[in-house]
C-alpha atoms as a PDB file:
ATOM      1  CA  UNK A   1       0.000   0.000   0.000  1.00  0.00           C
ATOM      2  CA  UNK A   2       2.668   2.558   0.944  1.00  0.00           C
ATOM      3  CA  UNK A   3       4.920   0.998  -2.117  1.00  0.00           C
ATOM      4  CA  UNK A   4       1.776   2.143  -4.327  1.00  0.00           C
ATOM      5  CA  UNK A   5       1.214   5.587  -2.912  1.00  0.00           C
ATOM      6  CA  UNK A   6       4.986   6.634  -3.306  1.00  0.00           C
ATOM      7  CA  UNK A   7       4.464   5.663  -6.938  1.00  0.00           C
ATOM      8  CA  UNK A   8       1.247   8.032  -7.163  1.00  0.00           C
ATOM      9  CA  UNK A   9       3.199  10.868  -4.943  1.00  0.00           C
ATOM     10  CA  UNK A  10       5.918  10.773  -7.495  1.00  0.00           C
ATOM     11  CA  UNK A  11       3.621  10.749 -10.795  1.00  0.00           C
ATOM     12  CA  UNK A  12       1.564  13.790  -8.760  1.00  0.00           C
ATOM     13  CA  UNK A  13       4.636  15.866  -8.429  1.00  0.00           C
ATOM     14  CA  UNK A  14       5.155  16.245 -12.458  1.00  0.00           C
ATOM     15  CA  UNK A  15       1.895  17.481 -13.048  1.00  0.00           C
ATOM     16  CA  UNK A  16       1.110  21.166 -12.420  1.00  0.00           C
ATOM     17  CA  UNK A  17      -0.412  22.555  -9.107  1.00  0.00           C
ATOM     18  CA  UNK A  18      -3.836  22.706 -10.501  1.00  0.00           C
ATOM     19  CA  UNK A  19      -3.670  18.819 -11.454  1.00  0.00           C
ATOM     20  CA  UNK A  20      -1.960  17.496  -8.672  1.00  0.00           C
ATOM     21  CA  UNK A  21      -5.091  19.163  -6.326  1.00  0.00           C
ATOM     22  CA  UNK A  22      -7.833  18.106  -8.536  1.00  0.00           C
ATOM     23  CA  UNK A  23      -6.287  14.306  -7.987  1.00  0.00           C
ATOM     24  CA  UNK A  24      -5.642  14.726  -3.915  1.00  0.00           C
ATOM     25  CA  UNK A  25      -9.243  15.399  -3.613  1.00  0.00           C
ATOM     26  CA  UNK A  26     -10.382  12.592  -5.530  1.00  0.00           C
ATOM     27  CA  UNK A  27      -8.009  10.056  -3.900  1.00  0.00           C
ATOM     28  CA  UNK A  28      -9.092  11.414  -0.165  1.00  0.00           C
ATOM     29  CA  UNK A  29     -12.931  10.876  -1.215  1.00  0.00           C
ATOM     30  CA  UNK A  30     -11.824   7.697  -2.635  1.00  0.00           C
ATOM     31  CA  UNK A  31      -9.568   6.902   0.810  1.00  0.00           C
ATOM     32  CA  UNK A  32     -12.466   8.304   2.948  1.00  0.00           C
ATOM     33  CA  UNK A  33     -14.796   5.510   1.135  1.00  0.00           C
ATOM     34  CA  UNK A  34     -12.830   2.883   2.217  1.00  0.00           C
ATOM     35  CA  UNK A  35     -12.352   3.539   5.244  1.00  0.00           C
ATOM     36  CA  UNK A  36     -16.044   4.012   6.004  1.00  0.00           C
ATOM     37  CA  UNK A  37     -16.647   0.111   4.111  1.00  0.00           C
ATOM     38  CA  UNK A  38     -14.136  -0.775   6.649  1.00  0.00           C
ATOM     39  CA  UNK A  39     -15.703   0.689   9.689  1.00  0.00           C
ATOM     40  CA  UNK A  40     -18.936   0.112   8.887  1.00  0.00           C
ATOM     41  CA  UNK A  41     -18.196  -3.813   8.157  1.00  0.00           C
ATOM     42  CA  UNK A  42     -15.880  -4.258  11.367  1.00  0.00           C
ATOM     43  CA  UNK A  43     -19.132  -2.529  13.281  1.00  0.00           C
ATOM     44  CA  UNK A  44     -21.271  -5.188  11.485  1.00  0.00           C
ATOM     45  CA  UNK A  45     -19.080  -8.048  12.194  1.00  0.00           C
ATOM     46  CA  UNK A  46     -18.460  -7.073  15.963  1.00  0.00           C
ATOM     47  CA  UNK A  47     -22.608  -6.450  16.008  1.00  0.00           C
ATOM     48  CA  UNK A  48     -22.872 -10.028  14.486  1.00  0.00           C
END
């Protein structure tokens, strides 16, 4: 995972400003997703 996001860090930082903040909001939403699947399972599963 951290492997992966050093690749996407590194493609980020040759596009210009504008770009590389239209794609950090996308891939926090994205991120934030995840992470509320995650919760929301464990919460089921512990429920369960």
């Amino acid at each position: 995972m951290i492997e992966a996001l050093n690749k996407v860090m590194t493609k980020l930082e040759q596009l210009p400003e504008s770009e590389q903040e239209r794609i950090a909001k996308i891939i926090l939403n994205e991120v934030e997703k995840q992470e509320l699947t995650v919760s929301s399972s464990a919460s089921f599963s512990l429920e369960n």
